[in-house]
PDB file of N, CA and C in Angstrom:
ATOM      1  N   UNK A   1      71.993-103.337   3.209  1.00  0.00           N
ATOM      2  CA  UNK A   1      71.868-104.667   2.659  1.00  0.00           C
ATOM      3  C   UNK A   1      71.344-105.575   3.763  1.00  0.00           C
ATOM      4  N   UNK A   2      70.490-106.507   3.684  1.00  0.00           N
ATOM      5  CA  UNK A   2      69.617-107.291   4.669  1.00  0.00           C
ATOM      6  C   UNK A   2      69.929-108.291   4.157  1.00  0.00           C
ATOM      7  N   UNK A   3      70.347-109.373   4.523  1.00  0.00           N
ATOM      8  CA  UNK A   3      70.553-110.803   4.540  1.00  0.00           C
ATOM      9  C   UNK A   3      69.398-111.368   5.428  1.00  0.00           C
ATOM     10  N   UNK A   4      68.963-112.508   4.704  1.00  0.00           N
ATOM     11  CA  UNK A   4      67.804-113.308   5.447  1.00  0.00           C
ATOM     12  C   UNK A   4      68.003-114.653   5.166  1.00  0.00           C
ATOM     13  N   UNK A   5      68.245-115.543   6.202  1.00  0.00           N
ATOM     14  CA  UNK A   5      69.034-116.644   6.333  1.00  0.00           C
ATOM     15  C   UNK A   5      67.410-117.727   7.276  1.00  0.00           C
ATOM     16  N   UNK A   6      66.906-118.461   6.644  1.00  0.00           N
ATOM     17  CA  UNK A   6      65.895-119.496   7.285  1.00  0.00           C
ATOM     18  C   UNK A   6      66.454-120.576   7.977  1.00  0.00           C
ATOM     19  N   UNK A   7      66.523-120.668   8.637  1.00  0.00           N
ATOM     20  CA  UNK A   7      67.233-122.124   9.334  1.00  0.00           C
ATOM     21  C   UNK A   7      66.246-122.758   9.994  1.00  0.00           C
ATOM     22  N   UNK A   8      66.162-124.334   9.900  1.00  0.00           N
ATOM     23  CA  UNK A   8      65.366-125.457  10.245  1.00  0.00           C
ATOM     24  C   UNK A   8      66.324-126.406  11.264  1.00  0.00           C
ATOM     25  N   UNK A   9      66.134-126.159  12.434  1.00  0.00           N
ATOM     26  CA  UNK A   9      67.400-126.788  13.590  1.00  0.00           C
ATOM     27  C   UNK A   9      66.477-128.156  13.528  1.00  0.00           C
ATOM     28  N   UNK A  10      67.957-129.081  13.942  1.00  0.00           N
ATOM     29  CA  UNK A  10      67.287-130.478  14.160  1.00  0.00           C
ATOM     30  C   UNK A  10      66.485-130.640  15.164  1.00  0.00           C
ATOM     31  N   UNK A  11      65.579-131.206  15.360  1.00  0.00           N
ATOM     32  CA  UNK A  11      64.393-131.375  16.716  1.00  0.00           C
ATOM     33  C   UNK A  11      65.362-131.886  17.593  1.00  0.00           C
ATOM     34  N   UNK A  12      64.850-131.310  18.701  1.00  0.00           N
ATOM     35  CA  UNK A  12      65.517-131.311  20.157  1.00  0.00           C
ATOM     36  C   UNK A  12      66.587-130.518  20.646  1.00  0.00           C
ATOM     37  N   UNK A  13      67.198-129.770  19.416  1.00  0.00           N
ATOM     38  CA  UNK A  13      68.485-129.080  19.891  1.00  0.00           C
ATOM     39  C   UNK A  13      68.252-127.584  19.694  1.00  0.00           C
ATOM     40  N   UNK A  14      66.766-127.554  19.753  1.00  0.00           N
ATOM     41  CA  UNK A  14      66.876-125.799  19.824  1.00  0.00           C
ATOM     42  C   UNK A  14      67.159-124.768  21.251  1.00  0.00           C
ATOM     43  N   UNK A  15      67.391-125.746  21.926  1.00  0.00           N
ATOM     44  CA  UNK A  15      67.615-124.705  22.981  1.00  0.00           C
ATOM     45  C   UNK A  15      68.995-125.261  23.335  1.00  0.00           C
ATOM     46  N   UNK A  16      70.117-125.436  22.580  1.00  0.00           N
ATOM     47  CA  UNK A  16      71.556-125.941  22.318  1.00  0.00           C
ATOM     48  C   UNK A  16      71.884-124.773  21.263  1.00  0.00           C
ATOM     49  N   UNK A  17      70.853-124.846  20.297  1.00  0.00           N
ATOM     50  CA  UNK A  17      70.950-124.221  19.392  1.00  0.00           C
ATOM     51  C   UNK A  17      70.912-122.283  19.781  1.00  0.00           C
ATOM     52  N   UNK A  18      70.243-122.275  20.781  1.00  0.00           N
ATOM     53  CA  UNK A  18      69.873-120.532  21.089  1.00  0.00           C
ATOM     54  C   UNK A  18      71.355-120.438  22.165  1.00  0.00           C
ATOM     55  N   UNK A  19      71.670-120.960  22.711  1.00  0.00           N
ATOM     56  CA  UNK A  19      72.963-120.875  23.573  1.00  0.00           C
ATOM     57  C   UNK A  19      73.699-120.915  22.751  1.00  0.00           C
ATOM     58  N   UNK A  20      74.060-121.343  21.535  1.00  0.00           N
ATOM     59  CA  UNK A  20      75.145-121.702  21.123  1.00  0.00           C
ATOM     60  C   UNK A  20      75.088-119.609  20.091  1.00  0.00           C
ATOM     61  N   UNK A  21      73.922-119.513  19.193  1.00  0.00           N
ATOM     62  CA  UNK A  21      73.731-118.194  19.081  1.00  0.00           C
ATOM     63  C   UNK A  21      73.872-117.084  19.934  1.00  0.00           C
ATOM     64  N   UNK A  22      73.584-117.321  21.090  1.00  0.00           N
ATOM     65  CA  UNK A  22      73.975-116.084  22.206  1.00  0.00           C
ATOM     66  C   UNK A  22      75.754-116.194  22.124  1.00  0.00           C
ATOM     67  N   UNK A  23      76.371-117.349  22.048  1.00  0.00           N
ATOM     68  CA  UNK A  23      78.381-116.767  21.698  1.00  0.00           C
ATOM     69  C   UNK A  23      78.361-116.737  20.818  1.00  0.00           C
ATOM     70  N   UNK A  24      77.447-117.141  19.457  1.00  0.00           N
ATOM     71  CA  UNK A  24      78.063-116.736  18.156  1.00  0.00           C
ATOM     72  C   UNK A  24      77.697-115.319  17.726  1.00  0.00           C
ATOM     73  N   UNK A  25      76.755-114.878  18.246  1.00  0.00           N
ATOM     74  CA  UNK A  25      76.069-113.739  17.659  1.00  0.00           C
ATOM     75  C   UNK A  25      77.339-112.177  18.181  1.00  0.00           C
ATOM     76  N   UNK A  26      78.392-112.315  19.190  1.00  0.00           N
ATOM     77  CA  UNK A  26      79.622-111.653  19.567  1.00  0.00           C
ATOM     78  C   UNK A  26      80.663-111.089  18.042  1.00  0.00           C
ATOM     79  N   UNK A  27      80.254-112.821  18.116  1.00  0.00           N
ATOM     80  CA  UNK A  27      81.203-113.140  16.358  1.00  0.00           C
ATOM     81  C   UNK A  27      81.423-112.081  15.502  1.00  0.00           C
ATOM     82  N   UNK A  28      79.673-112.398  14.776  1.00  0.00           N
ATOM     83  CA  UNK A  28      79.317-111.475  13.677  1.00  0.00           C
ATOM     84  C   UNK A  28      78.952-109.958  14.155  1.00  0.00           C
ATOM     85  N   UNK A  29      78.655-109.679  15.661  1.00  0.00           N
ATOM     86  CA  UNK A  29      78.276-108.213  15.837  1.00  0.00           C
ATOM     87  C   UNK A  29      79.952-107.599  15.499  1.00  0.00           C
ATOM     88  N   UNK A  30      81.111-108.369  15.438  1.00  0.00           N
ATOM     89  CA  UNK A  30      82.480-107.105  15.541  1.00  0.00           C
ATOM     90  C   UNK A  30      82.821-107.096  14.336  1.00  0.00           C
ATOM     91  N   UNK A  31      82.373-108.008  13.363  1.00  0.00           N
ATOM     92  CA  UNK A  31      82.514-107.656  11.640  1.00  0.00           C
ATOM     93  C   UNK A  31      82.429-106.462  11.080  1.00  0.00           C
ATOM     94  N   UNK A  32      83.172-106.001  10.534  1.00  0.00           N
ATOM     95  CA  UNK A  32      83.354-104.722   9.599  1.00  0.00           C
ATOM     96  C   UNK A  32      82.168-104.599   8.926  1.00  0.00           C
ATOM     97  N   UNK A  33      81.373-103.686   8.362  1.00  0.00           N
ATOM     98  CA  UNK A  33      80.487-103.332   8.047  1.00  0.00           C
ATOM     99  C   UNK A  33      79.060-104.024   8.409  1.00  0.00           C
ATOM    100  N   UNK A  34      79.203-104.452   9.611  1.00  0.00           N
ATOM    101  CA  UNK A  34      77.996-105.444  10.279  1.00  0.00           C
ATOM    102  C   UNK A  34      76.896-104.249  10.981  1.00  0.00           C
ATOM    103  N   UNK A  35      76.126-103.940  11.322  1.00  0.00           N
ATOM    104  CA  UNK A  35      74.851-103.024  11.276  1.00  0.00           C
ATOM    105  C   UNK A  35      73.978-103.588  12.625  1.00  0.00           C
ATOM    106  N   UNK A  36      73.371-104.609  12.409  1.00  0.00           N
ATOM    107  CA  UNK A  36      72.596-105.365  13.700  1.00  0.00           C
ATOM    108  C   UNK A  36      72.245-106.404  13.275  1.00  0.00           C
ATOM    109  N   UNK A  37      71.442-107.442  14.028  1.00  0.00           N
ATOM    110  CA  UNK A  37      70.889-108.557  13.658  1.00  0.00           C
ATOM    111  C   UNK A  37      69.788-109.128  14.560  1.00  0.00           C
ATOM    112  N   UNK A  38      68.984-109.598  13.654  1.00  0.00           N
ATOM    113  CA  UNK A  38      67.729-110.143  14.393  1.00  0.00           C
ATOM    114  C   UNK A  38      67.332-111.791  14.542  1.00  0.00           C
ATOM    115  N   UNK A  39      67.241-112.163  15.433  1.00  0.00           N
ATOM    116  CA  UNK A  39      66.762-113.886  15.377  1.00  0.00           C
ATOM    117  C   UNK A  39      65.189-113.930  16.014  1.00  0.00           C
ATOM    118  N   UNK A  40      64.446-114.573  14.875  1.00  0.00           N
ATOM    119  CA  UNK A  40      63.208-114.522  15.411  1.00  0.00           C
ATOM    120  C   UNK A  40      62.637-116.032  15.528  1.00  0.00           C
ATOM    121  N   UNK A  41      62.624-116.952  16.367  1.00  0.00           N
ATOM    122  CA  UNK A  41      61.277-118.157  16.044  1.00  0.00           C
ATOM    123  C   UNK A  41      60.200-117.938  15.533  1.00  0.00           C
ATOM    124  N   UNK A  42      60.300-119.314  14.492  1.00  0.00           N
ATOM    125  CA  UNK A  42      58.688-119.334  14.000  1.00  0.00           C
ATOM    126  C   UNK A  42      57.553-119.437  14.818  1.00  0.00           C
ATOM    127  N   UNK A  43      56.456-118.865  14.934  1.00  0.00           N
ATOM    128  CA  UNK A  43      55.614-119.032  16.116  1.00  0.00           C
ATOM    129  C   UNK A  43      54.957-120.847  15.511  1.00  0.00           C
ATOM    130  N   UNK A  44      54.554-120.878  14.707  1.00  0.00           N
ATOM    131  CA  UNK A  44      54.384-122.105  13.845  1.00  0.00           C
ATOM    132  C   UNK A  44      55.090-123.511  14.207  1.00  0.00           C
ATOM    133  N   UNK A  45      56.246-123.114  14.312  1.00  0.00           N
ATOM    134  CA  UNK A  45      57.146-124.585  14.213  1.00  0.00           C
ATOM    135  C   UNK A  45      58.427-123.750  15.179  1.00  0.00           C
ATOM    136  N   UNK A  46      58.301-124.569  16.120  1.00  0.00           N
ATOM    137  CA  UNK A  46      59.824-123.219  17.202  1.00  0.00           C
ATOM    138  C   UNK A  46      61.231-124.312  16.667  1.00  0.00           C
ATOM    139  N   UNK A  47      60.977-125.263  15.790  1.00  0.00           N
ATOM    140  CA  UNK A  47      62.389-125.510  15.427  1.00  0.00           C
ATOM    141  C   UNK A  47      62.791-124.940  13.912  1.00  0.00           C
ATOM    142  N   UNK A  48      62.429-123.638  13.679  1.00  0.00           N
ATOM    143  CA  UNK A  48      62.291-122.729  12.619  1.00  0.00           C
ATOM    144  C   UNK A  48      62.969-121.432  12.858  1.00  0.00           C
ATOM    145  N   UNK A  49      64.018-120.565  12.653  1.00  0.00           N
ATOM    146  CA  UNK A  49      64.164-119.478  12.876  1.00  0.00           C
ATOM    147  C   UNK A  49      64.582-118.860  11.407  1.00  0.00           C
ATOM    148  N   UNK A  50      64.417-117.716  11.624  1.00  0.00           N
ATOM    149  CA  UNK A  50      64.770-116.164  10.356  1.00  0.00           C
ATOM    150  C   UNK A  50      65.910-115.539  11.367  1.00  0.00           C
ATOM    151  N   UNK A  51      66.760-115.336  10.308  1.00  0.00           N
ATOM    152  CA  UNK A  51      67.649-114.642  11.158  1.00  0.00           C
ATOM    153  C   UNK A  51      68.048-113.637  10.093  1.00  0.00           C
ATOM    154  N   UNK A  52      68.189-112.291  10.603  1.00  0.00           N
ATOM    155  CA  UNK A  52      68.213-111.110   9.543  1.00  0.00           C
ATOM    156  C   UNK A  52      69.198-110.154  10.023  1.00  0.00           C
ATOM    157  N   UNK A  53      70.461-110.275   9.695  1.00  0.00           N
ATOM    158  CA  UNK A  53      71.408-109.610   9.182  1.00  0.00           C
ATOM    159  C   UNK A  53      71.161-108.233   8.455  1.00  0.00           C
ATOM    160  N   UNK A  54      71.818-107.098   9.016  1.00  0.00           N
ATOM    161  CA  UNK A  54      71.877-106.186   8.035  1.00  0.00           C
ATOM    162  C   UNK A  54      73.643-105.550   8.300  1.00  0.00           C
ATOM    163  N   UNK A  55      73.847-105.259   7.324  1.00  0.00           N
ATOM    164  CA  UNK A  55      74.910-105.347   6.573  1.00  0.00           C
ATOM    165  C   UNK A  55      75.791-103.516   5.786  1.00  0.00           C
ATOM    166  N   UNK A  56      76.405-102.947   5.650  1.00  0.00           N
ATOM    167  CA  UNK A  56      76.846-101.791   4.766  1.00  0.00           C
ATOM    168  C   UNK A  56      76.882-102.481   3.626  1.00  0.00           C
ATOM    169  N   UNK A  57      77.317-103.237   3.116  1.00  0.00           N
ATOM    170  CA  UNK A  57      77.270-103.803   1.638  1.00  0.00           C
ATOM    171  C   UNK A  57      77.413-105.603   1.752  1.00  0.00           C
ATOM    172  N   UNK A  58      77.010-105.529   0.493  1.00  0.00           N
ATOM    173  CA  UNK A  58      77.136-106.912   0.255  1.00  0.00           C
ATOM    174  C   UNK A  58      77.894-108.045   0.271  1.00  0.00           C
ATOM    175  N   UNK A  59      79.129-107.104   0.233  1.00  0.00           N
ATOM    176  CA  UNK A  59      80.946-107.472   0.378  1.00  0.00           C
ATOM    177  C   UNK A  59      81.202-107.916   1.612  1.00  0.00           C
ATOM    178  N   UNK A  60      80.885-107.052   2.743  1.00  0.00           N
ATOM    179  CA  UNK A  60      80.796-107.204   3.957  1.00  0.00           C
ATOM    180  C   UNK A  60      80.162-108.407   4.398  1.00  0.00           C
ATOM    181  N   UNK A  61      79.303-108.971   4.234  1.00  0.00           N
ATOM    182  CA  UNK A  61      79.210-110.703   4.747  1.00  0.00           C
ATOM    183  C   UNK A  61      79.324-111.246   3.655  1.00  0.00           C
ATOM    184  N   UNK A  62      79.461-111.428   2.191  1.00  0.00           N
ATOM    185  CA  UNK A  62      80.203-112.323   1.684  1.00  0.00           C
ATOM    186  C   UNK A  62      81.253-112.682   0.835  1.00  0.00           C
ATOM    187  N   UNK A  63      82.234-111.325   1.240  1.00  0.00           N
ATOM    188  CA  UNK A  63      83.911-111.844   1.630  1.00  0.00           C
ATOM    189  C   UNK A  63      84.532-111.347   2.577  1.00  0.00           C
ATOM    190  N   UNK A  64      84.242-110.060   3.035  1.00  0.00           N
ATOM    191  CA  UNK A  64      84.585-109.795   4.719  1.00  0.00           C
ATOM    192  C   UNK A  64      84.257-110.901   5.864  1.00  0.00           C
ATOM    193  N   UNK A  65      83.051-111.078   5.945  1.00  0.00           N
ATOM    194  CA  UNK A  65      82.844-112.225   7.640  1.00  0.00           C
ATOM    195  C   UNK A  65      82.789-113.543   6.671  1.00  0.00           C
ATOM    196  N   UNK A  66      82.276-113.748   5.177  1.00  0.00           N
ATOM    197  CA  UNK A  66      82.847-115.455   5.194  1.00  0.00           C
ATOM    198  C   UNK A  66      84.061-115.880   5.033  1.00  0.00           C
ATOM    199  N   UNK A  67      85.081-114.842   4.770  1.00  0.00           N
ATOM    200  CA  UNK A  67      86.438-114.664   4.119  1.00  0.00           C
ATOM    201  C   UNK A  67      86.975-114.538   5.570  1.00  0.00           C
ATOM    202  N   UNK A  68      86.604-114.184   6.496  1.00  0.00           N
ATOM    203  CA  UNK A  68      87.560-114.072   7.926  1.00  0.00           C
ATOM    204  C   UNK A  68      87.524-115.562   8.777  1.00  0.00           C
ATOM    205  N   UNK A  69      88.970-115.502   9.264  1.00  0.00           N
ATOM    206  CA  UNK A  69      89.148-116.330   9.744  1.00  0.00           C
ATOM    207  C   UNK A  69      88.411-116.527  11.374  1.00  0.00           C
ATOM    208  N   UNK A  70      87.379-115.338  11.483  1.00  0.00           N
ATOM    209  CA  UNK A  70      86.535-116.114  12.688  1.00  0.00           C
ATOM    210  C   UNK A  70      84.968-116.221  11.947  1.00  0.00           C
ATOM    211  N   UNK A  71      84.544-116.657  10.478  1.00  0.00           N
ATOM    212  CA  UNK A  71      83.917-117.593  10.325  1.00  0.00           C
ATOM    213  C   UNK A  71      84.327-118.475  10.836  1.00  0.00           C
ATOM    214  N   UNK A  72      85.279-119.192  10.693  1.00  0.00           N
ATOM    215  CA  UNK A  72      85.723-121.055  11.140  1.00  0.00           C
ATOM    216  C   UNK A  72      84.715-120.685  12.282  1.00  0.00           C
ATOM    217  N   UNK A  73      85.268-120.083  13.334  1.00  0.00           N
ATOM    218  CA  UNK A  73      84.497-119.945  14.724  1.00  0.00           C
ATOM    219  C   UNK A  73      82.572-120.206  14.667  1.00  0.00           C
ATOM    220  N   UNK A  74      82.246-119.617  13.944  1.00  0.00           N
ATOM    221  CA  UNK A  74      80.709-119.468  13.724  1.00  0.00           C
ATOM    222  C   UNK A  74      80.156-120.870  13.174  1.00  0.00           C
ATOM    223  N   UNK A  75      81.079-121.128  11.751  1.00  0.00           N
ATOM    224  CA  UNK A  75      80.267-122.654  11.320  1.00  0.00           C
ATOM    225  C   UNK A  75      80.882-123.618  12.045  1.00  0.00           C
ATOM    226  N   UNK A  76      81.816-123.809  13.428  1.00  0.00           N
ATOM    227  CA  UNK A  76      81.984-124.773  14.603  1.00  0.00           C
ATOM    228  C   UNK A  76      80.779-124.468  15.353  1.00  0.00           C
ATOM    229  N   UNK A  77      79.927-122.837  15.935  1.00  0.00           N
ATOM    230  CA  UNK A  77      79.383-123.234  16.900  1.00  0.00           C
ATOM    231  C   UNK A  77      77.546-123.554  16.398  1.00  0.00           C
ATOM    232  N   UNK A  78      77.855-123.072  14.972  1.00  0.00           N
ATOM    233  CA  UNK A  78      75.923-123.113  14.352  1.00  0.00           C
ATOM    234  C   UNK A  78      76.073-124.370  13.554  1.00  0.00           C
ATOM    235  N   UNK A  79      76.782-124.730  12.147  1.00  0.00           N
ATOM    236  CA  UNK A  79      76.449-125.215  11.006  1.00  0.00           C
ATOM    237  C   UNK A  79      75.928-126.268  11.416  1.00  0.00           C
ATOM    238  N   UNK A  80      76.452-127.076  12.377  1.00  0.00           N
ATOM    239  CA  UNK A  80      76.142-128.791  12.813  1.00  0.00           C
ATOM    240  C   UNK A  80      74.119-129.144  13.452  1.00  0.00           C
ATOM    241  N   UNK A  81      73.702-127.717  13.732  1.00  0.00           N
ATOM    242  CA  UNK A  81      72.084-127.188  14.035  1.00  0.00           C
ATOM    243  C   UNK A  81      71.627-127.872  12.816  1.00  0.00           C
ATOM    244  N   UNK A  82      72.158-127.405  11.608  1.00  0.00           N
ATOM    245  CA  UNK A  82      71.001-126.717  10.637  1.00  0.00           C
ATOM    246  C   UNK A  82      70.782-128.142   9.572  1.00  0.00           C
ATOM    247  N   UNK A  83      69.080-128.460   9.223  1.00  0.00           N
ATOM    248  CA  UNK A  83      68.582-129.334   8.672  1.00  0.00           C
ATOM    249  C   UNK A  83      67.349-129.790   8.163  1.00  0.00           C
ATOM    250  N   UNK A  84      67.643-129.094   7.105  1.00  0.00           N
ATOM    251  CA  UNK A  84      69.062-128.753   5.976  1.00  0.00           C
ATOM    252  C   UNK A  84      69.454-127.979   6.174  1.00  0.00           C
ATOM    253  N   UNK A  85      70.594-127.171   5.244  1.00  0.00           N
ATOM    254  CA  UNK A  85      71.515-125.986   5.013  1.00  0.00           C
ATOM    255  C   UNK A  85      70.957-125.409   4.759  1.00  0.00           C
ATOM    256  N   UNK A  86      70.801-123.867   5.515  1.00  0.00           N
ATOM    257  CA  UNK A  86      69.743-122.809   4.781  1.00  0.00           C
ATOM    258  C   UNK A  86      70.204-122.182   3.403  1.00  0.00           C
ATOM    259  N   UNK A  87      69.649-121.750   3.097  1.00  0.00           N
ATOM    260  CA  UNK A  87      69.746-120.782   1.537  1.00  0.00           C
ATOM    261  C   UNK A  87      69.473-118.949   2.437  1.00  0.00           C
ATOM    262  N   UNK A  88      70.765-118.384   2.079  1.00  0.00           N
ATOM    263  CA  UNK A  88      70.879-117.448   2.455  1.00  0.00           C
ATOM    264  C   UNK A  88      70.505-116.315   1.811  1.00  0.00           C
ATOM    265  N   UNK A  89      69.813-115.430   1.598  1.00  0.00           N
ATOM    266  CA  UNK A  89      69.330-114.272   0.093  1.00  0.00           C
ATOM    267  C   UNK A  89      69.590-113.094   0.642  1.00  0.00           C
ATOM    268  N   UNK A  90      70.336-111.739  -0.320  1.00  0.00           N
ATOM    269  CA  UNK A  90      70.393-111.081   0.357  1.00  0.00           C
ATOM    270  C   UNK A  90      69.567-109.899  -0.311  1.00  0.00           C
ATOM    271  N   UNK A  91      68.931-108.543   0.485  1.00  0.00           N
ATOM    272  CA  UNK A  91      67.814-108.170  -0.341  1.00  0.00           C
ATOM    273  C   UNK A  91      68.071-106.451   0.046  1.00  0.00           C
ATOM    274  N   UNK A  92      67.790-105.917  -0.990  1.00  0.00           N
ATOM    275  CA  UNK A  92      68.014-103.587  -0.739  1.00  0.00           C
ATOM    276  C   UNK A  92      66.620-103.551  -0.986  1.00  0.00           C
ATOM    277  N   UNK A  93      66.522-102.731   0.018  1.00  0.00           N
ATOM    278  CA  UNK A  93      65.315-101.998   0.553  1.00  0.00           C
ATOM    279  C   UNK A  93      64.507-100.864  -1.334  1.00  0.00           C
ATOM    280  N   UNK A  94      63.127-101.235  -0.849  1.00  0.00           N
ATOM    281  CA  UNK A  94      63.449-100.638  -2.324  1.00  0.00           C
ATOM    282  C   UNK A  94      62.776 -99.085  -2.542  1.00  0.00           C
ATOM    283  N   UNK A  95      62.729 -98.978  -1.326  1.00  0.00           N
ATOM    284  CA  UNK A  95      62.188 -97.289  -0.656  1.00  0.00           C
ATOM    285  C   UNK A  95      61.195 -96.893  -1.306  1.00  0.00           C
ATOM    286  N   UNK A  96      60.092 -97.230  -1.361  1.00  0.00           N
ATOM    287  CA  UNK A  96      58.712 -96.543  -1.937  1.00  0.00           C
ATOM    288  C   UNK A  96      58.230 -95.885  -0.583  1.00  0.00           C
TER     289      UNK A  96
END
């Protein structure tokens, strides 16, 4: 399961914003069925990132890591970045 999460950081705080991801990203790597994760800048607009989650199931990030009590931890050190709130989608590979 791949989660793909767009986030639009407020101007000026993207490099607040990548420090603050280097301790959160600890967070979500010790989650139960957590797999790896990728953060990429937009080459376009660098206050733009994709961040891609992959996941064992779907359950696993959304009631395992949003249901745990070290989310709180994660939306203290990211949510206050993001602007707007991203729209999170999550997507299965469809193997052709």
């Amino acid at each position: 399961m791949l989660e793909i999460a767009l986030l639009t950081i407020r101007r000026g705080l993207t490099p607040a914003f990548e420090e603050a991801f280097a301790e959160a990203q600890g967070i979500i790597s010790a989650m139960p069925g957590y797999l790896r994760h990728s953060l990429q800048r937009c080459a376009e607009d660098d206050h733009r990132y994709a961040l891609l989650v992959w996941w064992t199931t779907l359950e696993a990030h959304t009631i395992g890591f949003r249901g745990s009590p070290d989310y709180q931890q994660w939306r203290a050190l990211l949510h206050h970045f993001y602007d707007p709130f991203p729209t999170v989608e999550h997507f299965t590979e469809v193997g052709l």
